[in-house]
N, C-alpha and C. Protein backbone atom coordinates (compact mmCIF):
# COMPACT_ATOMS: atom_id res chain seq x y z
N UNK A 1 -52.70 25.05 -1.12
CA UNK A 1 -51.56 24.26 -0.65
C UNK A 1 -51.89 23.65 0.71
N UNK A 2 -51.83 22.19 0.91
CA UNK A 2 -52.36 21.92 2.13
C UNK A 2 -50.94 21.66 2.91
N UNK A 3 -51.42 21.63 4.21
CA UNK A 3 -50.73 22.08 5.00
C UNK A 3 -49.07 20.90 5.35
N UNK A 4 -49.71 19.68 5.05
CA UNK A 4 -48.81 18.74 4.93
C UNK A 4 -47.66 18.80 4.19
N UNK A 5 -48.06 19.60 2.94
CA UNK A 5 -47.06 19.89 1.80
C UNK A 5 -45.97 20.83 2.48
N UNK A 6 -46.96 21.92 3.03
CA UNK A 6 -45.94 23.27 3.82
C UNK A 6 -44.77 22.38 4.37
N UNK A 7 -45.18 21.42 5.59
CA UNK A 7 -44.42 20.94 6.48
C UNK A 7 -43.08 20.05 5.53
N UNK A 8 -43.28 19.37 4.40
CA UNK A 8 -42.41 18.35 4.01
C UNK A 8 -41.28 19.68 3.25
N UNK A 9 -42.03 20.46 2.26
CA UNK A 9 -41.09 21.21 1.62
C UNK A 9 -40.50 22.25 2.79
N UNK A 10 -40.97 22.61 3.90
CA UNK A 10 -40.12 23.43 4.70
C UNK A 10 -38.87 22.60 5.27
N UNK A 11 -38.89 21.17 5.88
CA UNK A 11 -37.95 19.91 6.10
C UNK A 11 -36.69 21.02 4.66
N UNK A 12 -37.33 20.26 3.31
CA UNK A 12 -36.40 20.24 2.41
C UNK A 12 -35.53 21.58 2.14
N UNK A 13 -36.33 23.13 2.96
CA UNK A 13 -35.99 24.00 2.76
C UNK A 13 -34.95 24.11 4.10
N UNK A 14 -35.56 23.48 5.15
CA UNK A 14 -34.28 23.48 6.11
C UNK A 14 -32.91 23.27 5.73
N UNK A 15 -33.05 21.99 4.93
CA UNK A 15 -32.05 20.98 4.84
C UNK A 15 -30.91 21.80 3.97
N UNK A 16 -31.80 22.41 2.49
CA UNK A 16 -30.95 23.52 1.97
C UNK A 16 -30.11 23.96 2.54
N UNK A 17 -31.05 24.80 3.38
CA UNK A 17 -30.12 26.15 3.78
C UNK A 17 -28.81 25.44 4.87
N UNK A 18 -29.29 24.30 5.75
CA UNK A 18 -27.76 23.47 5.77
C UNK A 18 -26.61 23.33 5.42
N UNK A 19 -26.93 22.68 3.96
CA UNK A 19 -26.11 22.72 3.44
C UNK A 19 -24.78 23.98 3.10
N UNK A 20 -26.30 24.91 2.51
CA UNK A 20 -25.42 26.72 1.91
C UNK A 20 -24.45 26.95 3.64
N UNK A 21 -25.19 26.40 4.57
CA UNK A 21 -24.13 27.10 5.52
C UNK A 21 -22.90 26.40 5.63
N UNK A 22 -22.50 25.76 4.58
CA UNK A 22 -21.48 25.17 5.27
C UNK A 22 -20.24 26.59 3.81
N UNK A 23 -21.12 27.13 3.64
CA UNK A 23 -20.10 28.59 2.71
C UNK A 23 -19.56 29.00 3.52
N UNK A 24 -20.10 29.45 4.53
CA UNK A 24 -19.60 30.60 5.90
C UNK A 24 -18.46 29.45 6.47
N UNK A 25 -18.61 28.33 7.04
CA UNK A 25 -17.91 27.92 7.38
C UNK A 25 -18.32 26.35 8.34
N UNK A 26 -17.89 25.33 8.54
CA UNK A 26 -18.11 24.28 9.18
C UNK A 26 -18.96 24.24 10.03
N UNK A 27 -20.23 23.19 10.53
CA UNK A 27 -21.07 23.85 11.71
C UNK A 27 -21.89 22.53 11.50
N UNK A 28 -22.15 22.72 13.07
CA UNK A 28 -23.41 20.96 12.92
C UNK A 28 -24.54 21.19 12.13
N UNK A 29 -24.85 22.32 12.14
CA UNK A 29 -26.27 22.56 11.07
C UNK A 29 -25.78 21.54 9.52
N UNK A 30 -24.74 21.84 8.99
CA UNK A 30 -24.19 21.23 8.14
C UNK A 30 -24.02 19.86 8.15
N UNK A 31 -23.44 19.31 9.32
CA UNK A 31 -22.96 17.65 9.68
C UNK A 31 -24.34 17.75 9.92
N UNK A 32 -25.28 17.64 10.46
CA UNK A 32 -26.26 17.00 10.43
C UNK A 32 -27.03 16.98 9.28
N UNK A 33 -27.25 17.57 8.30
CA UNK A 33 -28.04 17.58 6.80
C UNK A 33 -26.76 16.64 6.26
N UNK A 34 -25.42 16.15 6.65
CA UNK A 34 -24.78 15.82 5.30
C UNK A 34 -24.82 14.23 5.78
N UNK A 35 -25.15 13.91 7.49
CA UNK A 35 -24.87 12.62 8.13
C UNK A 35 -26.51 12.22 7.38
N UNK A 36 -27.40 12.90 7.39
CA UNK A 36 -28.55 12.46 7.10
C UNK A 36 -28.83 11.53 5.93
N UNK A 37 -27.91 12.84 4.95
CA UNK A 37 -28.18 12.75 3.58
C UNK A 37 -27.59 11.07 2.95
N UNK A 38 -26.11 11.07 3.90
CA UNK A 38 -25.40 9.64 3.72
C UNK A 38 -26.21 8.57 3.87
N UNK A 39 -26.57 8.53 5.50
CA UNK A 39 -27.65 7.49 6.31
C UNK A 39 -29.17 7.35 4.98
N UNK A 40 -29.60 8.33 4.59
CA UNK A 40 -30.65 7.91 4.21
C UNK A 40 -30.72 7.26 2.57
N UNK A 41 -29.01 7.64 2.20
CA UNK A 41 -28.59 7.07 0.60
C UNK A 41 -28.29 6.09 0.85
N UNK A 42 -28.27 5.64 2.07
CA UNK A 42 -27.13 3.92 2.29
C UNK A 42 -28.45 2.91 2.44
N UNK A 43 -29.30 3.59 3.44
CA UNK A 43 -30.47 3.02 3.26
C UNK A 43 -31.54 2.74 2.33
N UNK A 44 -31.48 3.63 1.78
CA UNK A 44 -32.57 3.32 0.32
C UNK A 44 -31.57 2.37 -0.96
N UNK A 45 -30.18 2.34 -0.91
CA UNK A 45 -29.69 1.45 -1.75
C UNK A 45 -29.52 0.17 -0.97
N UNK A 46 -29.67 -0.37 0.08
CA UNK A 46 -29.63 -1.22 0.80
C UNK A 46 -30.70 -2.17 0.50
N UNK A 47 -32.39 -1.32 0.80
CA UNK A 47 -33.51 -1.92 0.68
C UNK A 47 -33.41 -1.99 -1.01
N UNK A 48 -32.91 -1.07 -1.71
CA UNK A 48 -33.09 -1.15 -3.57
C UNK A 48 -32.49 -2.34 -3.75
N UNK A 49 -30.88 -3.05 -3.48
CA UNK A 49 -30.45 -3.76 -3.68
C UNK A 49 -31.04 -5.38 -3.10
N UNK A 50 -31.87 -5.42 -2.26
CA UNK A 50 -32.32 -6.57 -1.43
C UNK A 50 -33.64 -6.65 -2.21
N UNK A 51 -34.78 -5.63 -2.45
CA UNK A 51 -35.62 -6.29 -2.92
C UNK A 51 -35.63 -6.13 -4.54
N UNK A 52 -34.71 -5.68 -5.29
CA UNK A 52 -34.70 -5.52 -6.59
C UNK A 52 -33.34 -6.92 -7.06
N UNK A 53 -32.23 -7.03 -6.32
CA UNK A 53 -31.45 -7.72 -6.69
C UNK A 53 -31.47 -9.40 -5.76
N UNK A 54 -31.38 -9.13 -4.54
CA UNK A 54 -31.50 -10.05 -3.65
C UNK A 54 -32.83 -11.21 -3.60
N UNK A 55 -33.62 -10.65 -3.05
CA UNK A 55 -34.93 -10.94 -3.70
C UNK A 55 -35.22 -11.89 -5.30
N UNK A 56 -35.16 -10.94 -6.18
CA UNK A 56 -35.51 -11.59 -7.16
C UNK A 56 -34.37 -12.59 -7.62
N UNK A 57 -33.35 -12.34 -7.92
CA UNK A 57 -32.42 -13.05 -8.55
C UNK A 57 -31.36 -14.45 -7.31
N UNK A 58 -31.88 -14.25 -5.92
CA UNK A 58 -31.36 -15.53 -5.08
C UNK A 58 -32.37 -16.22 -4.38
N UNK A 59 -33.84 -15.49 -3.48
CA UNK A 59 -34.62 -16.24 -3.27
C UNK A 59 -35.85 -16.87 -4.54
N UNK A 60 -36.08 -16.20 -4.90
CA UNK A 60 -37.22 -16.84 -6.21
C UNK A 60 -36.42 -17.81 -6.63
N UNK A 61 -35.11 -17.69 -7.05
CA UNK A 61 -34.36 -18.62 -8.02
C UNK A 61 -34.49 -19.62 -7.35
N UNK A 62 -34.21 -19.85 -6.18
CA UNK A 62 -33.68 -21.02 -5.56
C UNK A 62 -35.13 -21.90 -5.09
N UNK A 63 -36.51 -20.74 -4.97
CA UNK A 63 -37.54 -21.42 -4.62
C UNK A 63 -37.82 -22.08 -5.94
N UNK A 64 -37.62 -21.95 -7.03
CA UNK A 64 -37.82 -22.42 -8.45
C UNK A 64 -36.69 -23.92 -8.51
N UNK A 65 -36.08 -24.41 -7.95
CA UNK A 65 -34.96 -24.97 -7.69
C UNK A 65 -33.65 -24.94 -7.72
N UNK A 66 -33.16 -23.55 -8.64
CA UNK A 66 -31.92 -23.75 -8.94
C UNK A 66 -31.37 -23.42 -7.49
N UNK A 67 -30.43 -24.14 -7.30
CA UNK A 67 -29.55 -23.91 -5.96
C UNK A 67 -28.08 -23.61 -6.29
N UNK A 68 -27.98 -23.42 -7.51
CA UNK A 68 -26.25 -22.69 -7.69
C UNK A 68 -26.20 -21.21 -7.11
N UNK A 69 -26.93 -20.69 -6.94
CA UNK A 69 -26.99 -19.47 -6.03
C UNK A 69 -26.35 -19.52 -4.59
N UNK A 70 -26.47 -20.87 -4.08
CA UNK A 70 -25.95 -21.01 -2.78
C UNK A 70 -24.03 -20.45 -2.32
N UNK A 71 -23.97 -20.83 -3.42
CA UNK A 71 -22.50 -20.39 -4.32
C UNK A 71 -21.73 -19.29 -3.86
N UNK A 72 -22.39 -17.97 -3.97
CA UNK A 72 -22.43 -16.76 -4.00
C UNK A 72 -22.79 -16.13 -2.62
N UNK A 73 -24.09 -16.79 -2.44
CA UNK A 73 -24.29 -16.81 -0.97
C UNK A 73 -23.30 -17.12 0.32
N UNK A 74 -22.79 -17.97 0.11
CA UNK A 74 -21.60 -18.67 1.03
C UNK A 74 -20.29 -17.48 0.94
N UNK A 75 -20.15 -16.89 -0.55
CA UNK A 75 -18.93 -16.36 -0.49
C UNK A 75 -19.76 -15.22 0.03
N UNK A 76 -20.88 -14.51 0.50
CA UNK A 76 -20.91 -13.07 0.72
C UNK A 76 -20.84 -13.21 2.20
N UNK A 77 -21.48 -14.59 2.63
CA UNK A 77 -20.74 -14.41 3.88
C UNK A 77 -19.78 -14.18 4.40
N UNK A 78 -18.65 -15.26 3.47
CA UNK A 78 -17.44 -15.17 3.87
C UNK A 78 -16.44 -13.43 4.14
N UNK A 79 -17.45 -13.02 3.35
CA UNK A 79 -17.07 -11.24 3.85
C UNK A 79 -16.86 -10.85 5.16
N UNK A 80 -17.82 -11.31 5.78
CA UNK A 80 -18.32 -10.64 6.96
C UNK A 80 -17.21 -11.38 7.86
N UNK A 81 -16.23 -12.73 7.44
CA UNK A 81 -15.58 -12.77 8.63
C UNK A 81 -14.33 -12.08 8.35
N UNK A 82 -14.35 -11.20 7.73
CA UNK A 82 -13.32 -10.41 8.00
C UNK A 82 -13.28 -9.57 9.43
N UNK A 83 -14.29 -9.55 9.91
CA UNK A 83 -14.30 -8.75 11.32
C UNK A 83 -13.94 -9.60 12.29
N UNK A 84 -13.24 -10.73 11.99
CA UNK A 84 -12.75 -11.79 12.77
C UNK A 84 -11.69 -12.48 12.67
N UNK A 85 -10.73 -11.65 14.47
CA UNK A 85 -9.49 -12.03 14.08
C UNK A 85 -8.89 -13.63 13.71
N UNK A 86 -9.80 -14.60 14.45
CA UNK A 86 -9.33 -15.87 14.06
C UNK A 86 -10.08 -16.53 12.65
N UNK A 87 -11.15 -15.76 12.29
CA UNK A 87 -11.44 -16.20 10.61
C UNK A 87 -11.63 -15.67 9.84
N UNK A 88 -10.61 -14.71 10.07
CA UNK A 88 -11.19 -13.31 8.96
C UNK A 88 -10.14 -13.98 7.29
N UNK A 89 -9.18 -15.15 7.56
CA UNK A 89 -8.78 -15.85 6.59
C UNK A 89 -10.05 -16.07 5.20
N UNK A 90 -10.72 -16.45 5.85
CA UNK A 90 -12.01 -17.32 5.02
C UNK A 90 -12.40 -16.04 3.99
N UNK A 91 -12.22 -14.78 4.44
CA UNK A 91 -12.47 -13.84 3.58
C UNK A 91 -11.75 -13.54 2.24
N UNK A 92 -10.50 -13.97 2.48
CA UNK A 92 -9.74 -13.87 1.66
C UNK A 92 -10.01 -14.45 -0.08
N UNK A 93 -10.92 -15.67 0.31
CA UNK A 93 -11.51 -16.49 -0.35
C UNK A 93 -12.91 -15.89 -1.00
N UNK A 94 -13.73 -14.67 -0.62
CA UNK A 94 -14.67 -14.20 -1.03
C UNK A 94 -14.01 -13.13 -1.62
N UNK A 95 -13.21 -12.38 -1.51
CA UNK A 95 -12.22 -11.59 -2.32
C UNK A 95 -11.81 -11.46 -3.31
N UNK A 96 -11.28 -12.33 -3.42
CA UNK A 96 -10.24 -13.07 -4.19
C UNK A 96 -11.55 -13.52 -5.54
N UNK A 97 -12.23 -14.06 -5.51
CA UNK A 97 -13.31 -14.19 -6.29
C UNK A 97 -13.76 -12.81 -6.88
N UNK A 98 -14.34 -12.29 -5.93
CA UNK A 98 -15.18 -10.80 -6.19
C UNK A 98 -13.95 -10.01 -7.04
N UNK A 99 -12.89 -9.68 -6.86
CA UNK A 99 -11.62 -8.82 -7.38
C UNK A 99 -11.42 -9.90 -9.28
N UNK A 100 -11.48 -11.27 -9.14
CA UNK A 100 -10.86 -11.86 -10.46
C UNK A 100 -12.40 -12.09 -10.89
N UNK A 101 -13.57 -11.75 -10.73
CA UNK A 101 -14.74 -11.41 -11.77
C UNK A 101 -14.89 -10.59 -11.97
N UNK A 102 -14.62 -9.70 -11.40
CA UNK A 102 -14.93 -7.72 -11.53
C UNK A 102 -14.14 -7.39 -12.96
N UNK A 103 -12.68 -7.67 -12.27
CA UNK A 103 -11.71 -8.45 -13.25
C UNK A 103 -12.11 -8.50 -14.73
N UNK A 104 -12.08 -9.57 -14.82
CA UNK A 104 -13.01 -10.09 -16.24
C UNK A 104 -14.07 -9.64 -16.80
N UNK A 105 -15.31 -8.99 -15.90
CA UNK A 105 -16.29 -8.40 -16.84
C UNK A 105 -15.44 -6.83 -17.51
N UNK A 106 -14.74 -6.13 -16.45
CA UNK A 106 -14.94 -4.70 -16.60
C UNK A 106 -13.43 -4.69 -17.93
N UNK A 107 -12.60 -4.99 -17.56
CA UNK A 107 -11.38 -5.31 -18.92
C UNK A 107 -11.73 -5.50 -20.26
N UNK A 108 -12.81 -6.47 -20.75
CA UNK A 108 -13.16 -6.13 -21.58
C UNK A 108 -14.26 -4.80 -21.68
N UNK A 109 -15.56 -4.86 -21.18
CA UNK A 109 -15.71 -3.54 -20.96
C UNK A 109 -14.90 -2.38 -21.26
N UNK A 110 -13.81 -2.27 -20.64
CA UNK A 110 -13.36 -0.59 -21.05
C UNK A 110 -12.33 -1.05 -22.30
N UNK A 111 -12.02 -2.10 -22.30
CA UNK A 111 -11.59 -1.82 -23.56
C UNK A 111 -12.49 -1.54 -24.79
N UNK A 112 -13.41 -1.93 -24.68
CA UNK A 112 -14.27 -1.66 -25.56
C UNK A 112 -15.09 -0.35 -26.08
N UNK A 113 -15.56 -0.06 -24.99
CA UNK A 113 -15.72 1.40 -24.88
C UNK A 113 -14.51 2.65 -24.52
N UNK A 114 -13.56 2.43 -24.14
CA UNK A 114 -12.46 3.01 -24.16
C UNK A 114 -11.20 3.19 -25.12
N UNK A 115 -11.56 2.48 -25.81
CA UNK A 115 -10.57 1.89 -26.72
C UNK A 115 -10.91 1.63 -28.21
N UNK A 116 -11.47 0.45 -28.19
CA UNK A 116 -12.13 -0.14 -29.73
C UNK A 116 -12.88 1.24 -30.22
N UNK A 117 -14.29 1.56 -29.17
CA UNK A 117 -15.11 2.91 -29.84
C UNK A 117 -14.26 3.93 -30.46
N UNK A 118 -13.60 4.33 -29.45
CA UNK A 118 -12.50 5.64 -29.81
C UNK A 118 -12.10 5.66 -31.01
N UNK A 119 -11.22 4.47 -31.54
CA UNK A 119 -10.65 4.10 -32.36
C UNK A 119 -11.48 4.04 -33.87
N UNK A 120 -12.81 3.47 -33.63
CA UNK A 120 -13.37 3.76 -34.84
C UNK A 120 -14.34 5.12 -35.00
N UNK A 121 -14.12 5.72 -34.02
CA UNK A 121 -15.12 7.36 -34.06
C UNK A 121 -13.74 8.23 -34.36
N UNK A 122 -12.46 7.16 -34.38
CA UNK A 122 -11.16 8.26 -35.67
C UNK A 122 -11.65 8.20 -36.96
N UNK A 123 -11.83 6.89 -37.07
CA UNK A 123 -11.73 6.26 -38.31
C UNK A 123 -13.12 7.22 -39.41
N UNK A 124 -12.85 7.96 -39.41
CA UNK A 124 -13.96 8.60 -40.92
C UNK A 124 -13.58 9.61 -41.44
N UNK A 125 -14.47 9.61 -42.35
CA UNK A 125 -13.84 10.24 -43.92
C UNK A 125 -13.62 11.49 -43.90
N UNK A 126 -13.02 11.69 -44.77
CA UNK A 126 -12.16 13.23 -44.63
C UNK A 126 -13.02 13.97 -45.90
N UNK A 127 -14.38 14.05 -45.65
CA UNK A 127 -15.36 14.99 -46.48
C UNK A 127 -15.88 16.23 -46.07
N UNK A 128 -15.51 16.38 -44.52
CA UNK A 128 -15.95 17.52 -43.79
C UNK A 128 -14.97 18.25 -43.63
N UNK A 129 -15.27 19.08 -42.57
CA UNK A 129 -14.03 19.92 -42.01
C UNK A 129 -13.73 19.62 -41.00
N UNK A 130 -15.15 19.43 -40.47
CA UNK A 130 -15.26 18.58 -39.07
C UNK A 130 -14.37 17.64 -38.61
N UNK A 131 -14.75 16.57 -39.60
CA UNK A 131 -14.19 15.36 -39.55
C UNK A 131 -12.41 15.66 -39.66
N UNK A 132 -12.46 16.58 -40.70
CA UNK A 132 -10.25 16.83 -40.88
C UNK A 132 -9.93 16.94 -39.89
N UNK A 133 -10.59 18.14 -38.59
CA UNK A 133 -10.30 18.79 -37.54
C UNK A 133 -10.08 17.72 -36.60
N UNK A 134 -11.41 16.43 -36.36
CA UNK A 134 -11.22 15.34 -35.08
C UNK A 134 -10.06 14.85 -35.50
N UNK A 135 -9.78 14.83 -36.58
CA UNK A 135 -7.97 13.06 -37.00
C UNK A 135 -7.22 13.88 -37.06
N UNK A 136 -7.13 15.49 -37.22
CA UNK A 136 -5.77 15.79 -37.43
C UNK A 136 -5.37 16.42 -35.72
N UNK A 137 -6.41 16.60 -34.49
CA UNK A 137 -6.22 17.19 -33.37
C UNK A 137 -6.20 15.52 -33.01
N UNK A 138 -6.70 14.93 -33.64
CA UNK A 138 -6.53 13.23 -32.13
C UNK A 138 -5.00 12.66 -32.54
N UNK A 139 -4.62 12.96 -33.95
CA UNK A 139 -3.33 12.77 -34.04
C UNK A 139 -2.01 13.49 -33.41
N UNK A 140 -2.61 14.50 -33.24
CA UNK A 140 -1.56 15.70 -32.63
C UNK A 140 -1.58 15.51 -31.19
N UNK A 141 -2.64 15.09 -30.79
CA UNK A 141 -2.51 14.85 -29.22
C UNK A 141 -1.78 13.52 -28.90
N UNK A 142 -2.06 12.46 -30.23
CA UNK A 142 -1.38 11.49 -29.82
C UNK A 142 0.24 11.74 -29.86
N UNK A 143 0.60 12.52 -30.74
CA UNK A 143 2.06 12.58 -31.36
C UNK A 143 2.56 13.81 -29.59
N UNK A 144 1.63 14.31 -28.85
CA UNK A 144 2.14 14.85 -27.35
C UNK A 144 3.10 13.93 -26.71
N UNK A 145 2.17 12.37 -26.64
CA UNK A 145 3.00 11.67 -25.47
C UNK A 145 3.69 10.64 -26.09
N UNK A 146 4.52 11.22 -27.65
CA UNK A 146 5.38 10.66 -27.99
C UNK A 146 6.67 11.02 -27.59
N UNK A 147 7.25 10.20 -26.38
CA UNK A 147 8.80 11.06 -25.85
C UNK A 147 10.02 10.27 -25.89
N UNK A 148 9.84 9.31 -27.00
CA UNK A 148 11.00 9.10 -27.80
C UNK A 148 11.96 9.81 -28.14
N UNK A 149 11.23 10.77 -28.63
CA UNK A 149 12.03 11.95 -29.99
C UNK A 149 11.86 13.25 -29.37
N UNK A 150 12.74 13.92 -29.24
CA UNK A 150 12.58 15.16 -28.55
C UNK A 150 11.71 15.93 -29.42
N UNK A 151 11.16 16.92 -28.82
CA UNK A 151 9.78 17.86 -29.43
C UNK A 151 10.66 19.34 -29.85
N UNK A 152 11.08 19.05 -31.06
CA UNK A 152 12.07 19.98 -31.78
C UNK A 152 11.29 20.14 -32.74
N UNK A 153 11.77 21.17 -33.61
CA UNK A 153 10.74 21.44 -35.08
C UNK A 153 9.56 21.41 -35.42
N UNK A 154 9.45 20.46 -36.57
CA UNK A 154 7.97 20.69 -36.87
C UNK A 154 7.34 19.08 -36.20
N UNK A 155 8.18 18.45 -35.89
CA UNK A 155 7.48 17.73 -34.34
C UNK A 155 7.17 18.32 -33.07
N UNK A 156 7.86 19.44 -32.68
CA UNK A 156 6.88 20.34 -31.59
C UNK A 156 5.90 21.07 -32.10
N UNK A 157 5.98 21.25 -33.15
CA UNK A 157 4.72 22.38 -33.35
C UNK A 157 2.96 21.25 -33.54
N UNK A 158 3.82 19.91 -34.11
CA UNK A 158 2.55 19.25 -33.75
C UNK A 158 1.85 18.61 -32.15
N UNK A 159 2.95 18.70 -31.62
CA UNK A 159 3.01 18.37 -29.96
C UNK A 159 2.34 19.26 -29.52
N UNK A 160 2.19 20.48 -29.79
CA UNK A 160 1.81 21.76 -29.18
C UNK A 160 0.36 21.94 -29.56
N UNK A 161 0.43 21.60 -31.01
CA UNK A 161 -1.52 21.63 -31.40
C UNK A 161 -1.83 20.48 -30.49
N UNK A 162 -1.06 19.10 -29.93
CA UNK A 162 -2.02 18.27 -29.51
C UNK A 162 -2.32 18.74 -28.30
N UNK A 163 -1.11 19.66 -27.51
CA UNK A 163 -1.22 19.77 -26.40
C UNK A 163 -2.22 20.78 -26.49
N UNK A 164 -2.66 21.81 -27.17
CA UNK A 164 -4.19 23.25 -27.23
C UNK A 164 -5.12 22.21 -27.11
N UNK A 165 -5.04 21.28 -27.98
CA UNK A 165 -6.25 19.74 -28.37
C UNK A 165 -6.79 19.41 -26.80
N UNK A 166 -5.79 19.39 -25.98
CA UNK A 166 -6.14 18.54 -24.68
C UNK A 166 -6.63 19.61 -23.69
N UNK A 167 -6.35 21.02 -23.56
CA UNK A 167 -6.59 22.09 -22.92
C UNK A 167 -7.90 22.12 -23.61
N UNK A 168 -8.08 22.37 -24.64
CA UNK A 168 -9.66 22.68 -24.83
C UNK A 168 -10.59 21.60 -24.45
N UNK A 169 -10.18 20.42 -24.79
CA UNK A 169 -11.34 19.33 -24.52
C UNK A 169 -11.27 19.38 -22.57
N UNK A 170 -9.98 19.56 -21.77
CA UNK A 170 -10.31 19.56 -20.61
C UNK A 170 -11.02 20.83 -20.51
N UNK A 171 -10.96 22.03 -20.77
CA UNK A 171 -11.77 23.12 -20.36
C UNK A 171 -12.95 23.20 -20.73
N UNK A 172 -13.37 22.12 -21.94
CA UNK A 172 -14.78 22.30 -22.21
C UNK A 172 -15.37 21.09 -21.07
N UNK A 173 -14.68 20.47 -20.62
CA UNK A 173 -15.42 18.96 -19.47
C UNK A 173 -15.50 19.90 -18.54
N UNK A 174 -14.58 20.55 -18.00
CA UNK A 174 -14.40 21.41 -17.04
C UNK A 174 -15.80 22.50 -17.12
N UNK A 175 -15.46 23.16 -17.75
CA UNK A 175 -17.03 24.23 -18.27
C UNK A 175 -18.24 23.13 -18.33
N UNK A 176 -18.35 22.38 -18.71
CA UNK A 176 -19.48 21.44 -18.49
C UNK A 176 -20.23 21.24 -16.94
N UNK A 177 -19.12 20.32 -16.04
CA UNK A 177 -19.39 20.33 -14.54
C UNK A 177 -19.34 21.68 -14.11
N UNK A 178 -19.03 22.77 -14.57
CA UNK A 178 -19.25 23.80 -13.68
C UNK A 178 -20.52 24.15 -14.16
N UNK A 179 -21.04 24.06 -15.21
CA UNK A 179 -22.60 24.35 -15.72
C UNK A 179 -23.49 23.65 -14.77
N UNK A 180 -23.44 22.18 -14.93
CA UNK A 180 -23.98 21.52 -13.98
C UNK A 180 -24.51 21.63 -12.51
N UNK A 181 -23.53 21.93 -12.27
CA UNK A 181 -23.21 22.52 -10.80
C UNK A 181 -24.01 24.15 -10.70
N UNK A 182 -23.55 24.71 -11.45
CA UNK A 182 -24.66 26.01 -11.14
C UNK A 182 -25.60 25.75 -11.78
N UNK A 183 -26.08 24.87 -12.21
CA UNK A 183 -28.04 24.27 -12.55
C UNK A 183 -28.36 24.27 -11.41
N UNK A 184 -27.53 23.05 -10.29
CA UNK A 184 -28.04 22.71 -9.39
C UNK A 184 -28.55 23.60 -8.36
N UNK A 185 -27.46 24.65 -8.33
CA UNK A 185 -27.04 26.19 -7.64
C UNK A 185 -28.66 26.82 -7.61
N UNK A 186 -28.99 26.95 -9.04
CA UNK A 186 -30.39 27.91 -9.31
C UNK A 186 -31.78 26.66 -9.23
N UNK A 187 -31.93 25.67 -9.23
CA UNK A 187 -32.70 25.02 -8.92
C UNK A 187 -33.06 24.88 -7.21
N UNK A 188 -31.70 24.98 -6.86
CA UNK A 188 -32.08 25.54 -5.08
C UNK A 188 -32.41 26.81 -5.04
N UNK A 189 -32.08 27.27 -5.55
CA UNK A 189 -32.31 28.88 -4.67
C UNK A 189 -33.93 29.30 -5.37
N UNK A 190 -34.30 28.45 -6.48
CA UNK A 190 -35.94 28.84 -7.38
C UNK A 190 -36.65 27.82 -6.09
N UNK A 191 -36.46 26.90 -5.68
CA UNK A 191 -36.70 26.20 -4.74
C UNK A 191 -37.35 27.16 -3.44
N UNK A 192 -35.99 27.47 -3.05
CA UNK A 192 -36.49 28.42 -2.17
C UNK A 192 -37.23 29.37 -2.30
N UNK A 193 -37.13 30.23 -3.09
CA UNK A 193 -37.81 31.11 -3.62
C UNK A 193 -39.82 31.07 -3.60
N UNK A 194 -39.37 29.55 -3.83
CA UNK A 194 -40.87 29.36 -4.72
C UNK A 194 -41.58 28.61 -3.45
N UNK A 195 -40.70 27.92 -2.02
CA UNK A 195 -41.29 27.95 -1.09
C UNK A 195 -41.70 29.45 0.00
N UNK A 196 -41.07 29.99 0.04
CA UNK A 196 -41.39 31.35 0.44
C UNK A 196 -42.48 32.41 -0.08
N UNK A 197 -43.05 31.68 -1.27
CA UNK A 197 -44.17 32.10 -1.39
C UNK A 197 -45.13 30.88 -1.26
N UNK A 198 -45.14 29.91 -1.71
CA UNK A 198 -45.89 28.83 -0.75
C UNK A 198 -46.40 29.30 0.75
N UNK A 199 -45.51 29.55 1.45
CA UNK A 199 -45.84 29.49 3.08
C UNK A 199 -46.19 31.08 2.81
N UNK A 200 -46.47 32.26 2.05
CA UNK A 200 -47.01 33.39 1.98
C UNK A 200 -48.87 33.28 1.60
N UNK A 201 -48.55 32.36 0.40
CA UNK A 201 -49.97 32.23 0.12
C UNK A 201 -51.04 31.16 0.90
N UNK A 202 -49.87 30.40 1.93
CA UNK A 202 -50.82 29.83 2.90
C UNK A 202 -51.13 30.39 3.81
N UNK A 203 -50.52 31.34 4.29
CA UNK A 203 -50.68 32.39 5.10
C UNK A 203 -52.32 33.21 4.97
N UNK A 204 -51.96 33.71 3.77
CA UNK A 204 -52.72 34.54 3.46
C UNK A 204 -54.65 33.75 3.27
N UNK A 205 -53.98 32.68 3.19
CA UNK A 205 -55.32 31.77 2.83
C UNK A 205 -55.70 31.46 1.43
């Protein structure tokens, strides 16, 4: 293990144990690994976005001739006078754009995937058990936030399977991110682990 390695993974082993201290309780050891961690994510998407998006898709374009890019350009300025009390108006105008395209791509977007998909991953055949179980729990959950009709009889008892329907699917998302999360848990601490013998067997030679 050369010695350079020691030095970068001990950094990363610092930074860890940073973090874990913020269990015990609040402390600059902590603000400083978490100010870092921000500063150095803002920066690497900064330079990602300039020479992966900026770069290729406004200067090349425009050295190629197209100049409708200028377009876009003008309005990202117009951002920046928002920090200005006598023209921070002009922003309003780069806004106002950015909010009614976002707009338009993402609306259809989720309807599509939110909606249309859903709708046809109901839609199948009733040859399984499987399959009985998804249409007769996506129906029951739907027939929950039916509150037209009071949830009496054998309309509550289907309200009630939809409502188990929605407890399990949240406790299994739920059990999911908490899995996740203790991956991450044991990937630090094998981390550590596995630097502490690093800096043993460099020791040792």
């Amino acid at each position: 293990m050369e010695f350079e390695t020691i030095i970068w993974h001990g950094i990363a082993a610092f930074l860890t144990l940073c973090i874990f201290s913020f269990l015990y309780k609040d402390n600059p050891f902590y603000k400083f690994a978490e100010r870092l961690v921000a500063g150095v994510a803002a920066g690497y998407w900064t330079m990602l976005v300039i020479h992966t998006l900026f770069w290729d898709k406004v200067i090349l374009t425009m050295q190629r001739g197209d100049y409708a890019y200028i377009i876009p350009i003008l309005l990202g300025i117009g951002m920046w006078t928002r920090f200005s009390k006598k023209h921070s108006w002009i922003s309003r105008y780069s806004i106002a754009f950015y909010i009614g395209i976002s707009t338009g791509v993402s609306i259809p977007n989720y309807m599509y995937a939110a909606v249309f998909k859903q709708i046809s991953a109901t839609m199948i055949p009733f040859d399984t058990v499987n399959n009985v179980l998804v249409i007769i729990c996506v129906l029951c959950a739907l027939f929950y936030f039916f509150f037209s009709k009071a949830h009496t009889g054998a309309f509550n008892v289907v309200s009630k399977i939809g409502i188990y329907t929605l407890m399990i699917g949240f406790g299994a998302g739920f059990g999911l991110t908490v899995m996740g999360r203790v991956a991450l848990l044991v990937q630090r601490i094998m981390f550590l682990r596995d630097y502490v013998l690093e800096v043993a067997a460099f020791i040792r030679g």
